[in-house]
Protein backbone atom coordinates (compact mmCIF):
# COMPACT_ATOMS: atom_id res chain seq x y z
CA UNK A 1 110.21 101.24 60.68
CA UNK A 2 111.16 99.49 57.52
CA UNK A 3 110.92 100.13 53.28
CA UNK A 4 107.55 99.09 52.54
CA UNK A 5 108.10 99.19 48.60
CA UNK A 6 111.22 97.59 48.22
CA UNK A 7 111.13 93.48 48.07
CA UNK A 8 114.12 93.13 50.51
CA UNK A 9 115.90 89.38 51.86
CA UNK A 10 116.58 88.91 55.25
CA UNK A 11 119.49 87.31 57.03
CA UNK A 12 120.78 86.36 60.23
CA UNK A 13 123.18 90.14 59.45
CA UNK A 14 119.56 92.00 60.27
CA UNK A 15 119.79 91.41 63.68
CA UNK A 16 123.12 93.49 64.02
CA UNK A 17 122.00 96.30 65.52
CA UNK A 18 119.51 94.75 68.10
CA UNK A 19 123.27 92.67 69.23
CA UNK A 20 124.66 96.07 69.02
CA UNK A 21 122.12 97.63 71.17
CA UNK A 22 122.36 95.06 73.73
CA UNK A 23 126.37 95.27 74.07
CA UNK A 24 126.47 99.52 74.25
CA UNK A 25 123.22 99.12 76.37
CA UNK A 26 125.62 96.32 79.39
CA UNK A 27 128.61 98.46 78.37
CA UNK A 28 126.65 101.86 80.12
CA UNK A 29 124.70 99.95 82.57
CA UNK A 30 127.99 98.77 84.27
CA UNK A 31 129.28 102.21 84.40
CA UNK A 32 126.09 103.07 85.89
CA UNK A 33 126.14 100.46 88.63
CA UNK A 34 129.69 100.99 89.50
CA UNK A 35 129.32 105.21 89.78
CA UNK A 36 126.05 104.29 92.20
CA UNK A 37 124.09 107.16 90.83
CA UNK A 38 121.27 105.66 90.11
CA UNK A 39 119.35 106.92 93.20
CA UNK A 40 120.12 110.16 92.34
CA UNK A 41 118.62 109.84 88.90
CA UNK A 42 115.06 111.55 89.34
CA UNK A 43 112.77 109.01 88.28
CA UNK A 44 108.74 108.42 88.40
CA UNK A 45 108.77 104.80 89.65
CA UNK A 46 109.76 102.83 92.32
CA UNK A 47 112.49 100.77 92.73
CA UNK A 48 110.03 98.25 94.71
CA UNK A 49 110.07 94.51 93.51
CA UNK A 50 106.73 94.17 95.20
CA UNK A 51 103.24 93.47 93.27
CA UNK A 52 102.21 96.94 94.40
CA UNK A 53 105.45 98.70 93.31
CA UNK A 54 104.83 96.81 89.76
CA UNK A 55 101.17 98.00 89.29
CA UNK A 56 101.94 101.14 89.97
CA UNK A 57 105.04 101.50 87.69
CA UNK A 58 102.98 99.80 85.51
CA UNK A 59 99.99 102.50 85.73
CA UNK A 60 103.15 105.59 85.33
CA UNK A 61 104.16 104.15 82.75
CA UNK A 62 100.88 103.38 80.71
CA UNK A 63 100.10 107.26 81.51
CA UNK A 64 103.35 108.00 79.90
CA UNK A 65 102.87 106.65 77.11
CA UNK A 66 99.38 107.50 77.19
CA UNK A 67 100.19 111.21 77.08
CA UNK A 68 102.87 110.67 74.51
CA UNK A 69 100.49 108.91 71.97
CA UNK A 70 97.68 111.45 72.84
CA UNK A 71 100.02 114.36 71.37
CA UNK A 72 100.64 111.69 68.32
CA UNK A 73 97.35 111.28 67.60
CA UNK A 74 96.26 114.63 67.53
CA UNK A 75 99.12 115.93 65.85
CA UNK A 76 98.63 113.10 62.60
CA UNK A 77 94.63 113.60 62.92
CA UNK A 78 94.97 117.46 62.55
CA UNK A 79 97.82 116.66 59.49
CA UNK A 80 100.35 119.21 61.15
CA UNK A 81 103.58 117.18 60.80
CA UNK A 82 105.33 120.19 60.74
CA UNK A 83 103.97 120.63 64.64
CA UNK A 84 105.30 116.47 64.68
CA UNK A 85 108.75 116.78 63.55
CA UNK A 86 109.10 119.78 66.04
CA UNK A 87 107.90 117.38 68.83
CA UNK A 88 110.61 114.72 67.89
CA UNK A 89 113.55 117.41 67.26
CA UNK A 90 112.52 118.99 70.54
CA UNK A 91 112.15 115.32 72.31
CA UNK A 92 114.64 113.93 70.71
CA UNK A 93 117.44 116.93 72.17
CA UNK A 94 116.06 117.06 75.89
CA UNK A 95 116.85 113.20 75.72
CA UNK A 96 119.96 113.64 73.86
CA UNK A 97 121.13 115.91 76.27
CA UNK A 98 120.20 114.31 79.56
CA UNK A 99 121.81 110.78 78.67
CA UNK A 100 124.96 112.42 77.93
CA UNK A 101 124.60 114.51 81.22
CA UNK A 102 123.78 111.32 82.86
CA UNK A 103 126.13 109.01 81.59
CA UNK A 104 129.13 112.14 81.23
CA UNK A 105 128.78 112.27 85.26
CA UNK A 106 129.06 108.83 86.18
CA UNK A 107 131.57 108.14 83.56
CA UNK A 108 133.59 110.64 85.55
CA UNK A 109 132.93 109.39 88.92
CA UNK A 110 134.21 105.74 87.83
CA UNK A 111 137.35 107.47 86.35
CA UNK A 112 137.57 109.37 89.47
CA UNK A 113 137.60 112.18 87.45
CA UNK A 114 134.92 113.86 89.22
CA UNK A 115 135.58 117.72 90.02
CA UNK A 116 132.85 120.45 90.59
CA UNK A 117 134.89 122.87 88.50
CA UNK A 118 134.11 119.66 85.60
CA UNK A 119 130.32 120.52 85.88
CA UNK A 120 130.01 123.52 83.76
CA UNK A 121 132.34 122.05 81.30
CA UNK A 122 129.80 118.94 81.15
CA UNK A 123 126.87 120.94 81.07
CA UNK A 124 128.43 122.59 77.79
CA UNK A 125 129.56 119.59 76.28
CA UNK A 126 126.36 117.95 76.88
CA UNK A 127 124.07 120.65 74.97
CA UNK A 128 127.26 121.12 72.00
CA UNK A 129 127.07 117.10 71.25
CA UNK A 130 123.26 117.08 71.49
CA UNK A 131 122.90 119.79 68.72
CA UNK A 132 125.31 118.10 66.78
CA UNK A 133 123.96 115.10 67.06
CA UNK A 134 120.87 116.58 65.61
CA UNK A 135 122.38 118.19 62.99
CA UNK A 136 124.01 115.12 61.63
CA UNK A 137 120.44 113.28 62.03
CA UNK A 138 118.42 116.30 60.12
CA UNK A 139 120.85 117.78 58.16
CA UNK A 140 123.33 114.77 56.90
CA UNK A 141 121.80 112.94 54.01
CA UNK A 142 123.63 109.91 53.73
CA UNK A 143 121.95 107.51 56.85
CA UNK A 144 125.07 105.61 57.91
CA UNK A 145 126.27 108.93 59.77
CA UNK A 146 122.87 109.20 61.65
CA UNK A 147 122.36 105.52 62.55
CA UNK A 148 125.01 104.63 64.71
CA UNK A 149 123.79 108.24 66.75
CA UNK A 150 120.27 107.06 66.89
CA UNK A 151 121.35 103.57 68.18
CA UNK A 152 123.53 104.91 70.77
CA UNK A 153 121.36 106.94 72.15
CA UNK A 154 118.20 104.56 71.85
CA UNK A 155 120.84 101.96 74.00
CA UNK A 156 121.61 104.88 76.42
CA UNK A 157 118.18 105.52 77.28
CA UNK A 158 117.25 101.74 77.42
CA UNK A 159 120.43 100.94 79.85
CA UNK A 160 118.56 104.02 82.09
CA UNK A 161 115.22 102.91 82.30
CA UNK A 162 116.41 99.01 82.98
CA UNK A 163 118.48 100.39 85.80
CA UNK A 164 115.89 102.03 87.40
CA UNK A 165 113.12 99.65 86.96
CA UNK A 166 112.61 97.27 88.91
CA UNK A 167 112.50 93.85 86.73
CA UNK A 168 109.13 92.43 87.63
CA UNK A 169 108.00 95.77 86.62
CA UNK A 170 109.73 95.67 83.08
CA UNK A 171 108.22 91.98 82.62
CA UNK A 172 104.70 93.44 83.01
CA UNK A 173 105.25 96.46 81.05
CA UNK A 174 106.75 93.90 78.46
CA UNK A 175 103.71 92.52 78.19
CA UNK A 176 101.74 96.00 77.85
CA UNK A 177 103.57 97.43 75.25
CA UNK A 178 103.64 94.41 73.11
CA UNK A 179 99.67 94.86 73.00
CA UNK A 180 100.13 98.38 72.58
CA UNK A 181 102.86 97.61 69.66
CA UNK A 182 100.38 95.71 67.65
CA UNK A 183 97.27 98.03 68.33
CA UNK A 184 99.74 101.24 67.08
CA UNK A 185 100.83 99.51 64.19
CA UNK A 186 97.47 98.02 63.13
CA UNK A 187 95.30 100.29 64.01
CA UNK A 188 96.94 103.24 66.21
CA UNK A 189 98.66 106.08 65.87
CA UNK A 190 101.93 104.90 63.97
CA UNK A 191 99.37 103.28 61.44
CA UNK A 192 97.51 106.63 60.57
CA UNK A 193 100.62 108.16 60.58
CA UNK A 194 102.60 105.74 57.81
CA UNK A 195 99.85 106.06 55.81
CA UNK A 196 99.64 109.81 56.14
CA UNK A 197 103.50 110.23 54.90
CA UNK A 198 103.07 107.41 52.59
CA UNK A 199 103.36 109.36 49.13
CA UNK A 200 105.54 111.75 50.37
CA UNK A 201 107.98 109.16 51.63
CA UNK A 202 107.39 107.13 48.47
CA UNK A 203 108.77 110.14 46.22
CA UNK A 204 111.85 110.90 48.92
CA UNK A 205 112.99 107.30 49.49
CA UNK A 206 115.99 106.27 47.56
CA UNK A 207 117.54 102.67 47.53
CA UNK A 208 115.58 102.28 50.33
CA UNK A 209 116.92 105.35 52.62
CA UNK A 210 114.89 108.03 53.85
CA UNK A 211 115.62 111.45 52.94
CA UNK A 212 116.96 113.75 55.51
CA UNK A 213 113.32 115.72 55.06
CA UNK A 214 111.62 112.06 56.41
CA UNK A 215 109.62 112.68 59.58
CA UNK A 216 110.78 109.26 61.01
CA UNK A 217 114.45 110.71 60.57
CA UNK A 218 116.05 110.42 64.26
CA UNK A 219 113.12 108.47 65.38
CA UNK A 220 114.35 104.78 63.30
CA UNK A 221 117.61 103.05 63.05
CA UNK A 222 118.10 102.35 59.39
CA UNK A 223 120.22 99.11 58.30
CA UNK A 224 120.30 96.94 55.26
CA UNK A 225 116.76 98.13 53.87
CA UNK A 226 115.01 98.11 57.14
CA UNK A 227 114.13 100.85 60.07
CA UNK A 228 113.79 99.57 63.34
CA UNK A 229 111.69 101.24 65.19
CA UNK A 230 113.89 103.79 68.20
CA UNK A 231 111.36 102.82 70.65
CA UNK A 232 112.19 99.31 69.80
CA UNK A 233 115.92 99.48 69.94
CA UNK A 234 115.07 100.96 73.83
CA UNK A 235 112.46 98.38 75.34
CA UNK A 236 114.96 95.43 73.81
CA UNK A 237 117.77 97.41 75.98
CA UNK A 238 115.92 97.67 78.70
CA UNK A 239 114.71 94.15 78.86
CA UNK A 240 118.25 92.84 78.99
CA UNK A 241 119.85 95.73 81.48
CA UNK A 242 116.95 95.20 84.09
CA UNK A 243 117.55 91.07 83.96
CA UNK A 244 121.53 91.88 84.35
CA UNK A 245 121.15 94.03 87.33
CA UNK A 246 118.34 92.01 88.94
CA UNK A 247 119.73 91.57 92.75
CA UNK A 248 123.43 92.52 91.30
CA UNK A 249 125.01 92.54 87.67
CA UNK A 250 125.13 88.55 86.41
CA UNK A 251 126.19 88.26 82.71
CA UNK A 252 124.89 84.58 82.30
CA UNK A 253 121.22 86.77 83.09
CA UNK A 254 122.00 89.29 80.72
CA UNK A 255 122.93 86.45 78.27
CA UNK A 256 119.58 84.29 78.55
CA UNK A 257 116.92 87.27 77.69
CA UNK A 258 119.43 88.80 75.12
CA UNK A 259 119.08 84.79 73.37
CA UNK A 260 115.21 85.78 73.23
CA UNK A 261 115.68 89.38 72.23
CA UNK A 262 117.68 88.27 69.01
CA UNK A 263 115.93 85.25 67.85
CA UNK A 264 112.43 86.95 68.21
CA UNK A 265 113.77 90.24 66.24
CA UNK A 266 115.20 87.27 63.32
CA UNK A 267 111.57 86.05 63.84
CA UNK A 268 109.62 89.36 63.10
CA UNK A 269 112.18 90.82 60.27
CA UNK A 270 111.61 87.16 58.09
CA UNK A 271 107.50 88.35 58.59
CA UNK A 272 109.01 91.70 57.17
CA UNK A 273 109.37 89.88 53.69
CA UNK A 274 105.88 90.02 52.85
CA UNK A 275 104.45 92.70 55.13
CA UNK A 276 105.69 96.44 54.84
CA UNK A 277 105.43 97.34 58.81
CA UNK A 278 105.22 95.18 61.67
CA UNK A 279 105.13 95.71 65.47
CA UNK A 280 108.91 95.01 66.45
CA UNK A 281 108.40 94.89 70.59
CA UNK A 282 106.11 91.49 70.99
CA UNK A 283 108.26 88.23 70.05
CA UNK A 284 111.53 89.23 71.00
CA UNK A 285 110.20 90.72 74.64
CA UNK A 286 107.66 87.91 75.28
CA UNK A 287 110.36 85.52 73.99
CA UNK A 288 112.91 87.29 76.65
CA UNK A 289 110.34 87.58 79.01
CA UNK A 290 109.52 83.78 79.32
CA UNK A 291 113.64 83.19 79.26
CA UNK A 292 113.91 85.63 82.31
CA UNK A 293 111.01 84.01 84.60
CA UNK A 294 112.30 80.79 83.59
CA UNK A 295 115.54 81.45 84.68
CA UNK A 296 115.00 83.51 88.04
CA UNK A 297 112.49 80.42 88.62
CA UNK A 298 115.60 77.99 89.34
CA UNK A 299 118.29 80.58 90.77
CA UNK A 300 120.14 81.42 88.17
């Protein structure tokens, strides 16, 4: 998530990639909403606004995650992160490859480029760029190649869950995985595992970037000294993409959670100046989250 031995400043040029995010994350969720795929998109929960719809996309969801931090916590107990880097590669190209499968088809039906001879050309294309992609994330040394891949495809996946969840439902998973957040960093998973690679990380970080042997390669967006966390660059896309197209797309609503989004990541990387790792998800979504009821509340 970030350099936790190197004394580092922060300025207002931190929050780049979180504005970043947000912008690729609009940019893809407009294509989305204008190719009208998105019930075709195979998806867990329901596109209900209703309490019930919201508890249970709320329950999928925590069982997701559940299942996901299970495997974590075994894996980092156990010590294998041999076992854990193959779980990210291997994670990391299934989701590589279905958001540009995804996002290649209804690129093509806006363009009304659409052809079913085009489908086994996509379906190649789509598996060439994600092993690519991983190559320049494992293989490239220098981080400023690997980044900008990482943050596109944390945006991609963000602008895909906010257009199929429903936004009430984002709002209270908001609110669960900022809890989550600070039990993983404090005293989860993500904490056990930081201070398992600790002095291995220590000896392969250089002016603050990670080697390309790091296990949190492909899995953080590196800028200026920091790492935000990937799962943080999605929630903070998804967030802003589910308030956009909430009823139909509205920029002023993408615009007032995207305010909260930015100040509360400014917020937490200032705490990172005198604490190694923090839980990124919390102040910017509860910050966006209060913006978003707020502004539903009187019409907007």
């Amino acid at each position: 998530m970030s350099d936790a031995q190197e004394s580092r400043r922060i300025s207002i040029l931190h929050v780049t990639p979180v504005i970043v995010d947000i912008l690729i994350a609009l940019l893809l969720a407009t294509i989305l909403y204008n190719s009208q795929i998105i019930e075709e998109v195979s998806s867990p929960f329901s596109q209900e606004q209703d309490i019930g719809s919201t508890v249970y996309n709320l329950i999928v969801f925590m069982t997701l995650l559940g299942f996901g931090s299970l495997i974590l916590f075994l894996l980092v107990k156990i010590r294998r992160l041999d076992l854990l880097r193959l779980f990210f590669t291997a994670s990391l190209f299934l989701t590589i490859y279905s958001l540009n499968d995804i996002f290649g088809y209804s690129t093509l039906i806006v363009l009304n480029m659409y052809r079913e001879e085009i489908l086994m050309v996509q379906e190649v294309l789509s598996i060439a760029i994600a092993v690519i992609s991983l190559y320049v994330i494992f293989k490239i040394e220098d981080e400023k190649y690997s980044a900008p891949i990482v943050l596109l495809y944390g945006s991609a996946a963000g602008a895909l869950l906010g257009a199929t969840l429903p936004l009430w439902s984002v709002i209270a998973i908001a609110i669960f995985i900022s809890l989550y957040d600070i039990y993983s960093v404090f005293r989860g998973p993500l904490k056990h595992l930081v201070e398992l690679t600790k002095p291995r990380e220590e000896k392969e970080l250089s002016g603050g970037r990670l080697s390309r042997k790091s296990i949190f390669r492909g899995v953080t967006v590196p800028f200026k000294g920091l790492h935000i966390g990937l799962g943080d660059i999605v929630f903070y896309s998804t967030i802003v993409v589910s308030s956009y197209l909430y009823s139909e797309p509205s920029i002023l609503r993408a615009i007032i959670p995207s305010i909260g989004i930015v100040i509360g990541s400014y917020l937490t990387f200032k705490l990172l100046e005198k604490r190694p790792v923090l839980p990124a998800v919390p102040i910017p979504s509860i910050l966006a989250s209060i913006l978003i009821i707020i502004a539903v509340s009187i019409g907007i």
